[in-house]
PDB file of N, CA and C in Angstrom:
ATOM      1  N   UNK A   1      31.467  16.982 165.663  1.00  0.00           N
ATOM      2  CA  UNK A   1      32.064  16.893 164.359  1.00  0.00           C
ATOM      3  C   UNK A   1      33.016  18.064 164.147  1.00  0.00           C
ATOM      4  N   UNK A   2      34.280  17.818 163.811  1.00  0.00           N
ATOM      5  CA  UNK A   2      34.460  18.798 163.540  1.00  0.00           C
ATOM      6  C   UNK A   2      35.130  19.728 161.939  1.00  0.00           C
ATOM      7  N   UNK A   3      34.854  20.714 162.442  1.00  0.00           N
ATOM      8  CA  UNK A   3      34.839  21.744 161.157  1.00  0.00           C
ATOM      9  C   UNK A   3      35.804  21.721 159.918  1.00  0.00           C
ATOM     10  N   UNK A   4      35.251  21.759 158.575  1.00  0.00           N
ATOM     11  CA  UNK A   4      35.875  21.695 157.496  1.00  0.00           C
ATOM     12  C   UNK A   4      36.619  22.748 157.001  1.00  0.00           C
ATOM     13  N   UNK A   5      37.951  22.909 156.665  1.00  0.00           N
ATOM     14  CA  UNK A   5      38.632  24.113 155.637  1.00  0.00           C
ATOM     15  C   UNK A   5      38.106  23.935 154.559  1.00  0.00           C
ATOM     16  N   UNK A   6      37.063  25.210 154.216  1.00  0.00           N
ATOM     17  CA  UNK A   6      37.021  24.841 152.400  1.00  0.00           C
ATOM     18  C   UNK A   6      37.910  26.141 151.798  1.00  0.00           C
ATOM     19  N   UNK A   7      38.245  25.327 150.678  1.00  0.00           N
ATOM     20  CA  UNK A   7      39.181  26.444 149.685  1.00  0.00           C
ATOM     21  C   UNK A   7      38.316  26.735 148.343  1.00  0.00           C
ATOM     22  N   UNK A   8      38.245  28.041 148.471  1.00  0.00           N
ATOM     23  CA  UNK A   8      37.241  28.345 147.588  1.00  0.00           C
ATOM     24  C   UNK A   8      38.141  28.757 146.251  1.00  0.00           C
ATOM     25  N   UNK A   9      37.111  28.971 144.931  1.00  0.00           N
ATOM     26  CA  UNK A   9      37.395  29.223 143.843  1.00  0.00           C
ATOM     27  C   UNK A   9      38.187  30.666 143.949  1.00  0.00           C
ATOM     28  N   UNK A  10      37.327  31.336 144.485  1.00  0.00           N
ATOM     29  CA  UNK A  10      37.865  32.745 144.638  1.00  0.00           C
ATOM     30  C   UNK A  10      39.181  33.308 145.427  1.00  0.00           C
ATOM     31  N   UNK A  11      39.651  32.292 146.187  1.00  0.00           N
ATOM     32  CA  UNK A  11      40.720  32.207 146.517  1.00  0.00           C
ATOM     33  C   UNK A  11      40.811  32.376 148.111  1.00  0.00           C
ATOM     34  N   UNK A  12      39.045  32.459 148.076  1.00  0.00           N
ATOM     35  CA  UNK A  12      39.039  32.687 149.932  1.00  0.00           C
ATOM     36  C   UNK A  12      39.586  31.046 150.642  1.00  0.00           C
ATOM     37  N   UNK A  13      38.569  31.135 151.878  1.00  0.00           N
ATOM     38  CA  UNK A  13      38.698  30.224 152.970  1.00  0.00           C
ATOM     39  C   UNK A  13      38.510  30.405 153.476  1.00  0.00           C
ATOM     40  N   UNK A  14      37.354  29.306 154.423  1.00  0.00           N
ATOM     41  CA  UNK A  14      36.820  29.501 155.167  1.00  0.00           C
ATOM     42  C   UNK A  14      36.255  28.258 155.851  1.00  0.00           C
ATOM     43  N   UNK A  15      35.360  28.034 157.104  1.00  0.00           N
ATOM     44  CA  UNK A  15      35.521  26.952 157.875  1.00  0.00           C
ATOM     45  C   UNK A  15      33.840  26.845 157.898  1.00  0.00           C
ATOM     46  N   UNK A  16      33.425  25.277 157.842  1.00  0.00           N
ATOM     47  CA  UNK A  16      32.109  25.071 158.474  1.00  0.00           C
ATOM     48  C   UNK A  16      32.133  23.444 159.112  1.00  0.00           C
ATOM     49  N   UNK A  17      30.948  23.557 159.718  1.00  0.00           N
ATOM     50  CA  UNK A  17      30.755  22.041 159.715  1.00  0.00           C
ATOM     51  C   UNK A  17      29.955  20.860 158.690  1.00  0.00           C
ATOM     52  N   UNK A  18      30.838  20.044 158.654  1.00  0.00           N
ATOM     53  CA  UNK A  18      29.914  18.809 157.655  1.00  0.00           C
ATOM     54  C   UNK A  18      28.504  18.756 157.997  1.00  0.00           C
ATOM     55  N   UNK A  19      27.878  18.745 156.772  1.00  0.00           N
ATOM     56  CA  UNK A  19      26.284  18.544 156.804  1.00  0.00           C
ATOM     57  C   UNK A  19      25.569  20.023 156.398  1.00  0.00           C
ATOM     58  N   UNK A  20      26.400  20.972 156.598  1.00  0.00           N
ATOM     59  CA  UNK A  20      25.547  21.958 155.988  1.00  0.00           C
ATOM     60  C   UNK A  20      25.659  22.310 154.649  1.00  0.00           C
ATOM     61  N   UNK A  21      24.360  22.829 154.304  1.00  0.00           N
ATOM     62  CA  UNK A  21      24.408  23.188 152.743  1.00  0.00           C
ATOM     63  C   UNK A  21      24.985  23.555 152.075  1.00  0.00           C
ATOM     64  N   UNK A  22      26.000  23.074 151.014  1.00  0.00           N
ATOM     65  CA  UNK A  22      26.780  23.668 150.028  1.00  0.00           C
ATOM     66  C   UNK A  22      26.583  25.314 149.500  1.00  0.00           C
ATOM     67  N   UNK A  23      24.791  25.815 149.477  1.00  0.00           N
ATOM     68  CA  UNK A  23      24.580  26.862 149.118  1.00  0.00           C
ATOM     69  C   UNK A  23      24.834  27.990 150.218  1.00  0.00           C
ATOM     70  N   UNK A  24      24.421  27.500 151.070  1.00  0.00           N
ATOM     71  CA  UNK A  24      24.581  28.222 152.716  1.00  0.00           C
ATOM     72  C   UNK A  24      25.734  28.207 152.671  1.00  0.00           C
ATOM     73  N   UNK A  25      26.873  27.300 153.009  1.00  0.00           N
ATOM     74  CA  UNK A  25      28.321  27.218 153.061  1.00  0.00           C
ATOM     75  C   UNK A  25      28.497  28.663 152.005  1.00  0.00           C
ATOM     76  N   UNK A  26      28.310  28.624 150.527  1.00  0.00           N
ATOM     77  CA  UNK A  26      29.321  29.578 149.523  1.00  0.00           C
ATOM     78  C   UNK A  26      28.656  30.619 150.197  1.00  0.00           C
ATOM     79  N   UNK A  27      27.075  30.823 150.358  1.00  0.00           N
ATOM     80  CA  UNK A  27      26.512  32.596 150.818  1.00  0.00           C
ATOM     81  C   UNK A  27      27.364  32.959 151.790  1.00  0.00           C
ATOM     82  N   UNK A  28      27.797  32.270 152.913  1.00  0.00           N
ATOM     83  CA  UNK A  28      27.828  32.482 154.149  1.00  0.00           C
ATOM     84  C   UNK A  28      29.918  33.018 153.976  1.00  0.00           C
ATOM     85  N   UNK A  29      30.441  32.245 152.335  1.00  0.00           N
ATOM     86  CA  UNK A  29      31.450  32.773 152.390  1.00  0.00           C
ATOM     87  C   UNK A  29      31.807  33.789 151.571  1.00  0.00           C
ATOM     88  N   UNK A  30      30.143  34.575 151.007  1.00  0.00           N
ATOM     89  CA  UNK A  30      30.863  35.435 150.054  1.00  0.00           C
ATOM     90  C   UNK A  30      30.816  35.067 148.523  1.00  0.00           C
ATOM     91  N   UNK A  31      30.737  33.635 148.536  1.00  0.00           N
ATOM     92  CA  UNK A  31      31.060  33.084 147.076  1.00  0.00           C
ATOM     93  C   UNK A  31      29.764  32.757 146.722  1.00  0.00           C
ATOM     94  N   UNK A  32      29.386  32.897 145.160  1.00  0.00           N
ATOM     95  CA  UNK A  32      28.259  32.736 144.395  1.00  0.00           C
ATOM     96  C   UNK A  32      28.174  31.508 143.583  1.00  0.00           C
ATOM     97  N   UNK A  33      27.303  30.795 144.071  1.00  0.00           N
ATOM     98  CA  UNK A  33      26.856  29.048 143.006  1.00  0.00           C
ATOM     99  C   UNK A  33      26.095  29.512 142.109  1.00  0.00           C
ATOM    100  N   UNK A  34      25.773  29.576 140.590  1.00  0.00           N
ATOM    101  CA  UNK A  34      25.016  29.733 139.614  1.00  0.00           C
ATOM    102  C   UNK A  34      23.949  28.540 140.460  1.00  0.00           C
ATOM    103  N   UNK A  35      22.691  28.687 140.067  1.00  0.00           N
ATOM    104  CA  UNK A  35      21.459  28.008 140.322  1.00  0.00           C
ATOM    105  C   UNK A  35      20.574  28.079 139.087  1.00  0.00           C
ATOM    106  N   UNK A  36      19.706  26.779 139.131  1.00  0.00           N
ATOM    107  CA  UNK A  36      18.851  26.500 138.010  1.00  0.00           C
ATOM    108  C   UNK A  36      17.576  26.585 138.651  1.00  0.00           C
ATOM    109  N   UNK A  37      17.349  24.999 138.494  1.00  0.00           N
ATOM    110  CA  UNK A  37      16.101  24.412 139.294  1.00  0.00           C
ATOM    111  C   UNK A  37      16.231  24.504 140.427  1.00  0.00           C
ATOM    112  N   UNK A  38      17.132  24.346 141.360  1.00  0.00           N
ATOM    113  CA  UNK A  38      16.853  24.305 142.557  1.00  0.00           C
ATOM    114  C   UNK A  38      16.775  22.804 143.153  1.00  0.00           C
ATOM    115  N   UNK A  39      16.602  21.949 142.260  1.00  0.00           N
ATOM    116  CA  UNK A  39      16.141  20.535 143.088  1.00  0.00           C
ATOM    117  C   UNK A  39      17.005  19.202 142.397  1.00  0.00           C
ATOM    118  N   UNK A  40      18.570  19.959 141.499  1.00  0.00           N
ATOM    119  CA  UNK A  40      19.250  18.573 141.055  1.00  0.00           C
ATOM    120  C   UNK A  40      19.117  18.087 140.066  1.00  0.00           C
ATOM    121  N   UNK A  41      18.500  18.631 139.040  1.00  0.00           N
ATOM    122  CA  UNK A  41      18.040  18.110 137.626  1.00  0.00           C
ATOM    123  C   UNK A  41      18.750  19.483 136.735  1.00  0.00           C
ATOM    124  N   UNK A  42      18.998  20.640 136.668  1.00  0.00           N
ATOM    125  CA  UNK A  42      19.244  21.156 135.356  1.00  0.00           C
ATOM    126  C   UNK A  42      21.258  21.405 135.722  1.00  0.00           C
ATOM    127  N   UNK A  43      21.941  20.943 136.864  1.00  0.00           N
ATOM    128  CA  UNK A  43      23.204  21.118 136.814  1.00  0.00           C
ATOM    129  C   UNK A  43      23.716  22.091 137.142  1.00  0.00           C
ATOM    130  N   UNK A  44      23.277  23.506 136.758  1.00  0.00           N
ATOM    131  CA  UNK A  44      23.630  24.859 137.186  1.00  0.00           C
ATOM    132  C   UNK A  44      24.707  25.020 138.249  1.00  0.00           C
ATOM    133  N   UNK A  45      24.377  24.239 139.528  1.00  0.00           N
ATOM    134  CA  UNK A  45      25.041  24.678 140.141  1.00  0.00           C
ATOM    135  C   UNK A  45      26.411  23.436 140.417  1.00  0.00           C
ATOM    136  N   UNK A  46      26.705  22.928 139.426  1.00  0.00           N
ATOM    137  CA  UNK A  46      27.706  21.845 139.500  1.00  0.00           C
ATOM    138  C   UNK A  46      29.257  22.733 140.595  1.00  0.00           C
ATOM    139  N   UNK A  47      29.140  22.052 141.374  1.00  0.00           N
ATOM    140  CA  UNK A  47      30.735  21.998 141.722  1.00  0.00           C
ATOM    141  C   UNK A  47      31.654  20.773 141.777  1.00  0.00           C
ATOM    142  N   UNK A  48      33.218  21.286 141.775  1.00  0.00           N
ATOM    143  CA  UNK A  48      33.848  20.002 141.612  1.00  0.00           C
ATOM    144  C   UNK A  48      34.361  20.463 143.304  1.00  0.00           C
ATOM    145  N   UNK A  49      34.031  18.526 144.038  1.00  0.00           N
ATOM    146  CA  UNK A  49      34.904  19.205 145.378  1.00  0.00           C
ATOM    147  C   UNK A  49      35.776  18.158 145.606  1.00  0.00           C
ATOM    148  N   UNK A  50      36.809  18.207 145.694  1.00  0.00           N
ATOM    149  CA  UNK A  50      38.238  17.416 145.468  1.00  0.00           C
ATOM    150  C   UNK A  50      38.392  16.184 144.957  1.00  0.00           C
ATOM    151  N   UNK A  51      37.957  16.897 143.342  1.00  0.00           N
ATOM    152  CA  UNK A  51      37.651  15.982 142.123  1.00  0.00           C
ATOM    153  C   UNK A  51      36.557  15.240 142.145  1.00  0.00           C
ATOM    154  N   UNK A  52      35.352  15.265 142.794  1.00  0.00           N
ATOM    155  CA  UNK A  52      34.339  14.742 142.270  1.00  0.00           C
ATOM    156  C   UNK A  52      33.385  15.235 142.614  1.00  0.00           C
ATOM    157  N   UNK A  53      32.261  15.263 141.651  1.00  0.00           N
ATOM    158  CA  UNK A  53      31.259  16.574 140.992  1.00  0.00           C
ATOM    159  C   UNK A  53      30.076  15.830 141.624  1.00  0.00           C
ATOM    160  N   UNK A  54      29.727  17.404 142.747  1.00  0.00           N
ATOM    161  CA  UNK A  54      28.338  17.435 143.634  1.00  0.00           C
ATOM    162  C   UNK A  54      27.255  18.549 142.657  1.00  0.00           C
ATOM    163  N   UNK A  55      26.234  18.378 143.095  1.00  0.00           N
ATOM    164  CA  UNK A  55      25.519  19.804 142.694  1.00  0.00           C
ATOM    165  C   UNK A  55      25.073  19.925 144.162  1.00  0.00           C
ATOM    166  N   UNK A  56      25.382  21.409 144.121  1.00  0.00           N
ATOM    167  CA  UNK A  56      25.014  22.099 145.399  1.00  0.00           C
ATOM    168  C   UNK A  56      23.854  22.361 146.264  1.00  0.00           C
ATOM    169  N   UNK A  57      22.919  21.880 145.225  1.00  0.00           N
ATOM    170  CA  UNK A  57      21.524  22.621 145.572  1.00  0.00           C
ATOM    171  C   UNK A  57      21.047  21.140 146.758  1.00  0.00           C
ATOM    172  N   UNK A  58      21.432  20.076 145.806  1.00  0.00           N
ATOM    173  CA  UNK A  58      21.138  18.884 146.750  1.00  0.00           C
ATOM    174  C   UNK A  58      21.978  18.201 147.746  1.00  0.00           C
ATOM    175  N   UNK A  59      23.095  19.154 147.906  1.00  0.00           N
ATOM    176  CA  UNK A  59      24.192  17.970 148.534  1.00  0.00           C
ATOM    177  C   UNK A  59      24.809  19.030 149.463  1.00  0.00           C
ATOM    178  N   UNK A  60      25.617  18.477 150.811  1.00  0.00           N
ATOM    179  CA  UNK A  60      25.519  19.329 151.685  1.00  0.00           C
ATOM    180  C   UNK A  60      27.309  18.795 151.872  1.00  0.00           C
ATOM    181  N   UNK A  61      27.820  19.730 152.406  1.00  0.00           N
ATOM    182  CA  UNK A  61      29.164  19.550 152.878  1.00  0.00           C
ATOM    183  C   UNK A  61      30.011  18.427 153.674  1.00  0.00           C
ATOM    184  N   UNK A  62      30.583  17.879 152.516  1.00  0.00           N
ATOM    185  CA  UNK A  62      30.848  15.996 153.491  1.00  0.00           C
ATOM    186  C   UNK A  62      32.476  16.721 154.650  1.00  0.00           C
ATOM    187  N   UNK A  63      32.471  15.275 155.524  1.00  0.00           N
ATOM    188  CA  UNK A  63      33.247  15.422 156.615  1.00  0.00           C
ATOM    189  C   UNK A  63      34.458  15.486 155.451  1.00  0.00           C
ATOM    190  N   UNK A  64      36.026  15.517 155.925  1.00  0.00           N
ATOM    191  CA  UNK A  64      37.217  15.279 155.388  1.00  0.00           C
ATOM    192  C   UNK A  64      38.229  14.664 156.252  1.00  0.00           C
ATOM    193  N   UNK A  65      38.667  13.560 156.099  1.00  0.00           N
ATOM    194  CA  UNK A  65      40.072  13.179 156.541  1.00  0.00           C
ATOM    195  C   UNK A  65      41.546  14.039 156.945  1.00  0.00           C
ATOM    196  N   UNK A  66      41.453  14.747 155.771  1.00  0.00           N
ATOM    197  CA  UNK A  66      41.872  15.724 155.939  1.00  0.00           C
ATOM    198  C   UNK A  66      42.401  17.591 156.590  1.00  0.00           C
ATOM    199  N   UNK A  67      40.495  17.316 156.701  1.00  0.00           N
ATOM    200  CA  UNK A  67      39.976  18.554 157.085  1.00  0.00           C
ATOM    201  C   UNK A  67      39.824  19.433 156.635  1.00  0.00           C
ATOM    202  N   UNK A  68      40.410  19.172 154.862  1.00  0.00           N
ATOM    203  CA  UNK A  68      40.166  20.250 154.089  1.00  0.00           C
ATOM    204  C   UNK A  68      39.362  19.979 152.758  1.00  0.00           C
ATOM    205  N   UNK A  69      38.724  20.636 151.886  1.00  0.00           N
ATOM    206  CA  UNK A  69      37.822  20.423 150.728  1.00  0.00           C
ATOM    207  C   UNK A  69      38.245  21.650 149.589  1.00  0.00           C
ATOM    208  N   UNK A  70      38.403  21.177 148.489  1.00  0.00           N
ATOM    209  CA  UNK A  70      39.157  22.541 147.301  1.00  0.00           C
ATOM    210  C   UNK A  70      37.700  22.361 146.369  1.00  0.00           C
ATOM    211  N   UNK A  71      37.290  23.448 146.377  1.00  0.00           N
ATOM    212  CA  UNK A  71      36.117  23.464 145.474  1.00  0.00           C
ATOM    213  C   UNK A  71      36.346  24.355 144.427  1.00  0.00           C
ATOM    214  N   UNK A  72      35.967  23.541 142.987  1.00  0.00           N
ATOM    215  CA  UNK A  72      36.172  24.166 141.801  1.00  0.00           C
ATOM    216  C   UNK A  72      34.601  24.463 141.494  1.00  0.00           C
ATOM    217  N   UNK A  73      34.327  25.590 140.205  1.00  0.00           N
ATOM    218  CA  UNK A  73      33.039  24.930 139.725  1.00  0.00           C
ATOM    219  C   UNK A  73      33.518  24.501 138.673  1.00  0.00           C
ATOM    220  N   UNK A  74      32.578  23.534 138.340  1.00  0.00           N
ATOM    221  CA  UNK A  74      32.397  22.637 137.190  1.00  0.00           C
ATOM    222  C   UNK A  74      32.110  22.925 135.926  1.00  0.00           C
ATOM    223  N   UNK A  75      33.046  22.422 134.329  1.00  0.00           N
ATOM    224  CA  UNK A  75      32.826  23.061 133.323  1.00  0.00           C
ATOM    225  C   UNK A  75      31.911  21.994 132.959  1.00  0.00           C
ATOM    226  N   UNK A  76      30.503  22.726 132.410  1.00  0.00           N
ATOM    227  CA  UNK A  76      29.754  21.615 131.607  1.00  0.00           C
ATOM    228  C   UNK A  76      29.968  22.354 130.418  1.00  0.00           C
ATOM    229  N   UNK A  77      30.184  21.834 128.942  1.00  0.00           N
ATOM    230  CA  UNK A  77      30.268  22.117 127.831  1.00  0.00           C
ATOM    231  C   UNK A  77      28.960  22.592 126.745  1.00  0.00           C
ATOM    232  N   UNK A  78      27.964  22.247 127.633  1.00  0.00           N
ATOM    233  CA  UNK A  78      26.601  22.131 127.095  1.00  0.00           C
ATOM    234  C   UNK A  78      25.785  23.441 127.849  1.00  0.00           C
ATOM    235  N   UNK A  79      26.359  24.043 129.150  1.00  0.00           N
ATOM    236  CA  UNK A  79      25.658  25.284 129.204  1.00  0.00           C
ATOM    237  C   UNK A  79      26.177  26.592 128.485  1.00  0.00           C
TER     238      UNK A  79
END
């Protein structure tokens, strides 16, 4: 498989392969996911990744056509 460009909020970049953890992916680049629960229910760690909204804690880094992924985090209005 090969490896994804993600473009981070912070303005880094950096490379992994699809399937690994969104949380692992940001530690591993430096960048910080707010966390709640841990298991997909309180949102905390919403990201937007090229326009459509994962939470991190449960969802792991999809392949790209592209090869690249722009990750925002996500405004919820309610936290």
């Amino acid at each position: 498989m090969n490896e994804v460009l993600i473009h981070w909020p912070s303005g880094h970049t950096t490379r992994c392969r699809p399937g690994m953890d969104w949380l692992q992916a940001a530690r591993e680049a430096g960048f910080s996911i707010p966390t709640g629960c841990l298991g997909g229910s309180c949102g905390a760690c919403e990201l937007d990744v090229n326009g459509a909204t994962v939470r991190a804690c449960i969802a792991t880094v999809p392949a790209s056509k592209s090869g690249e992924l722009t990750v925002e985090l996500a405004t919820d209005p309610y936290w």
